[in-house]
C-alpha atoms as a PDB file:
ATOM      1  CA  UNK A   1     -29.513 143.737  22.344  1.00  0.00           C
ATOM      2  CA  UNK A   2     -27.760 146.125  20.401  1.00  0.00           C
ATOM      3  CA  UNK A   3     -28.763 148.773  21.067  1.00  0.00           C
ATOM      4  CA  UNK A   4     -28.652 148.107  24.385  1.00  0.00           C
ATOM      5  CA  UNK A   5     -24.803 147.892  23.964  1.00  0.00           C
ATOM      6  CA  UNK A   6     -24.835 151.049  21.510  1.00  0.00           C
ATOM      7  CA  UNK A   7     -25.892 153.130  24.061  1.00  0.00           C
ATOM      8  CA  UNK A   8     -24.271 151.996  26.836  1.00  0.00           C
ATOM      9  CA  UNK A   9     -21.148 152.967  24.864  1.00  0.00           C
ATOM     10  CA  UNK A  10     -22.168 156.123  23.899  1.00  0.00           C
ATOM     11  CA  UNK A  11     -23.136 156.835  27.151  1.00  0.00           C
ATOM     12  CA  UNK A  12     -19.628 155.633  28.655  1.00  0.00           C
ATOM     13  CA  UNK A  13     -17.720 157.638  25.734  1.00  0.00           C
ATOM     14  CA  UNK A  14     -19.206 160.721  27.850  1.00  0.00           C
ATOM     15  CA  UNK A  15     -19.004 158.755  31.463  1.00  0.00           C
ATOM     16  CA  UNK A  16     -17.127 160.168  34.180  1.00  0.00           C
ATOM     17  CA  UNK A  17     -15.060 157.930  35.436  1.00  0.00           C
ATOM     18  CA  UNK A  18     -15.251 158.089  39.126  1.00  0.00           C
ATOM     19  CA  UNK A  19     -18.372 157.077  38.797  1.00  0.00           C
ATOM     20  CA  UNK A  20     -18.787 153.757  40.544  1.00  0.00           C
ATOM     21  CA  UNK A  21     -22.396 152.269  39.932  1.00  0.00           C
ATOM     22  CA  UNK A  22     -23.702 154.088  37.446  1.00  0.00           C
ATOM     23  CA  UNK A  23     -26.500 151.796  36.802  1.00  0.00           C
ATOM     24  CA  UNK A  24     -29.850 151.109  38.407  1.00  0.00           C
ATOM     25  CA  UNK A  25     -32.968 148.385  37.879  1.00  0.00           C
ATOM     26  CA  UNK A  26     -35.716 148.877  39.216  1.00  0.00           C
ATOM     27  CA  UNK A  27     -39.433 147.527  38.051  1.00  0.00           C
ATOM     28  CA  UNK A  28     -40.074 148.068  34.182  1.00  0.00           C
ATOM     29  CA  UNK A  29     -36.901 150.411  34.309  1.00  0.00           C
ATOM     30  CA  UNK A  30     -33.301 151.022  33.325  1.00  0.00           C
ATOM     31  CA  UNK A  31     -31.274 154.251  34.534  1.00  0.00           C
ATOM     32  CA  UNK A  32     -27.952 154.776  33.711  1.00  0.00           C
ATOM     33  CA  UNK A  33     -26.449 157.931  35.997  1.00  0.00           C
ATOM     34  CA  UNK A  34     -22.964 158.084  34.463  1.00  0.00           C
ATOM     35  CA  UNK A  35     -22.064 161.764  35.554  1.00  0.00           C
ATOM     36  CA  UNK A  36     -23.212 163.244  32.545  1.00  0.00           C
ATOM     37  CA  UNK A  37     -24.970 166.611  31.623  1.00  0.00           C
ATOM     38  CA  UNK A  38     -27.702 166.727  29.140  1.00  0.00           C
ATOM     39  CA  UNK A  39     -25.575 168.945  27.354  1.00  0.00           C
ATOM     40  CA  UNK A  40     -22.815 166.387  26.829  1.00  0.00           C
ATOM     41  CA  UNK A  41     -24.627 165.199  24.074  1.00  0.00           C
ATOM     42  CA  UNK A  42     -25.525 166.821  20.889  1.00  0.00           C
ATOM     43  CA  UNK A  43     -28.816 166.870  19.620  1.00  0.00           C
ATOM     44  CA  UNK A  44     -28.059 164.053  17.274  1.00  0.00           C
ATOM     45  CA  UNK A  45     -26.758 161.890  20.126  1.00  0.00           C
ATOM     46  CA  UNK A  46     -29.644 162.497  22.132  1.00  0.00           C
ATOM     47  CA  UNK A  47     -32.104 161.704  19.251  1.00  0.00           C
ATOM     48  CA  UNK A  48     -30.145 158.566  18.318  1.00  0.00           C
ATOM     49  CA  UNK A  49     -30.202 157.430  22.230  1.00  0.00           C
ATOM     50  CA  UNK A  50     -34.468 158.238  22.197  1.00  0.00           C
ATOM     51  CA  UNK A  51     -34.226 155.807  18.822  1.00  0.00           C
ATOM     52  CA  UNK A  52     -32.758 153.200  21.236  1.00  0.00           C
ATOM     53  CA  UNK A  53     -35.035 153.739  24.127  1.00  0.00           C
ATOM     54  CA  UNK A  54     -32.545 155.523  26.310  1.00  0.00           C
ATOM     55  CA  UNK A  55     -34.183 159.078  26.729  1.00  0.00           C
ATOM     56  CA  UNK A  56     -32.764 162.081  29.521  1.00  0.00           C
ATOM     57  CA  UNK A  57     -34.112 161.717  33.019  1.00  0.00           C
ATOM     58  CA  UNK A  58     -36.666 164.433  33.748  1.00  0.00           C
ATOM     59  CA  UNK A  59     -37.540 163.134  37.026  1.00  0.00           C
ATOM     60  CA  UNK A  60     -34.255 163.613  38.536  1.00  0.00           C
ATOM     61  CA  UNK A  61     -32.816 165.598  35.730  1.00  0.00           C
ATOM     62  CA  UNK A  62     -29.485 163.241  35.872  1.00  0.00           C
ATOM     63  CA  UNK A  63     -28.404 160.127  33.539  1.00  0.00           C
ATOM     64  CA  UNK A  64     -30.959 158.318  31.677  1.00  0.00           C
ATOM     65  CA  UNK A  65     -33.555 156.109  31.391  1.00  0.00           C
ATOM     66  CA  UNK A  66     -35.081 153.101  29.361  1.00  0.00           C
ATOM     67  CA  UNK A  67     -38.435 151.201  29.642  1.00  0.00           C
ATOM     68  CA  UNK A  68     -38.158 148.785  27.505  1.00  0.00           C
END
Protein backbone atom coordinates (compact mmCIF):
# COMPACT_ATOMS: atom_id res chain seq x y z
CA UNK A 1 0.00 0.00 0.00
CA UNK A 2 2.73 2.26 0.04
CA UNK A 3 3.87 2.37 -2.64
CA UNK A 4 0.80 2.63 -4.05
CA UNK A 5 0.53 6.06 -2.26
CA UNK A 6 4.34 6.88 -3.13
CA UNK A 7 3.64 6.97 -6.51
CA UNK A 8 0.55 8.39 -6.72
CA UNK A 9 2.30 11.39 -5.15
CA UNK A 10 5.05 11.48 -7.25
CA UNK A 11 2.97 11.24 -10.01
CA UNK A 12 0.62 14.22 -8.75
CA UNK A 13 3.90 16.36 -7.81
CA UNK A 14 4.18 16.37 -11.82
CA UNK A 15 0.11 16.27 -12.43
CA UNK A 16 -1.48 18.84 -14.36
CA UNK A 17 -4.06 20.09 -12.72
CA UNK A 18 -6.90 20.41 -15.06
CA UNK A 19 -6.84 17.12 -15.26
CA UNK A 20 -10.12 15.74 -14.02
CA UNK A 21 -10.04 11.79 -13.89
CA UNK A 22 -6.82 10.95 -14.23
CA UNK A 23 -7.29 7.45 -13.20
CA UNK A 24 -8.56 4.30 -14.86
CA UNK A 25 -9.33 0.37 -13.70
CA UNK A 26 -9.77 -1.83 -15.83
CA UNK A 27 -9.16 -5.90 -15.52
CA UNK A 28 -5.66 -6.76 -13.88
CA UNK A 29 -4.79 -2.96 -14.51
CA UNK A 30 -4.10 0.47 -13.08
CA UNK A 31 -3.44 3.67 -15.39
CA UNK A 32 -2.89 6.83 -14.09
CA UNK A 33 -3.08 9.64 -17.17
CA UNK A 34 -2.19 12.73 -15.13
CA UNK A 35 -1.04 15.03 -18.11
CA UNK A 36 2.38 14.15 -17.84
CA UNK A 37 5.31 13.64 -20.39
CA UNK A 38 7.71 10.86 -20.01
CA UNK A 39 10.17 13.42 -19.81
CA UNK A 40 8.76 14.97 -16.65
CA UNK A 41 10.50 12.54 -14.83
CA UNK A 42 14.12 11.92 -14.48
CA UNK A 43 15.58 8.74 -14.96
CA UNK A 44 15.73 8.13 -11.27
CA UNK A 45 12.01 8.89 -10.90
CA UNK A 46 11.12 6.69 -13.55
CA UNK A 47 13.28 3.78 -12.19
CA UNK A 48 11.95 4.33 -8.65
CA UNK A 49 8.16 4.34 -10.13
CA UNK A 50 9.19 0.69 -12.24
CA UNK A 51 10.45 -0.38 -8.42
CA UNK A 52 6.81 0.32 -7.40
CA UNK A 53 5.09 -1.24 -10.31
CA UNK A 54 4.06 1.97 -11.98
CA UNK A 55 6.00 1.80 -15.40
CA UNK A 56 5.33 4.54 -18.70
CA UNK A 57 2.48 3.58 -20.96
CA UNK A 58 3.80 2.30 -24.29
CA UNK A 59 0.52 1.41 -25.57
CA UNK A 60 -0.83 4.80 -25.61
CA UNK A 61 2.40 6.52 -24.89
CA UNK A 62 0.50 8.75 -22.06
CA UNK A 63 0.42 8.34 -18.04
CA UNK A 64 1.18 5.09 -16.57
CA UNK A 65 0.45 1.86 -15.73
CA UNK A 66 0.52 -0.89 -12.92
CA UNK A 67 -0.39 -4.65 -12.92
CA UNK A 68 -0.12 -5.53 -9.81
Amino acid sequence: MENLIAALQLINSKMSKDVKFPTYCGDEEFRVFAGVEQTDFTAVELTQLSDWGFDWDEEFDEGFMSFR
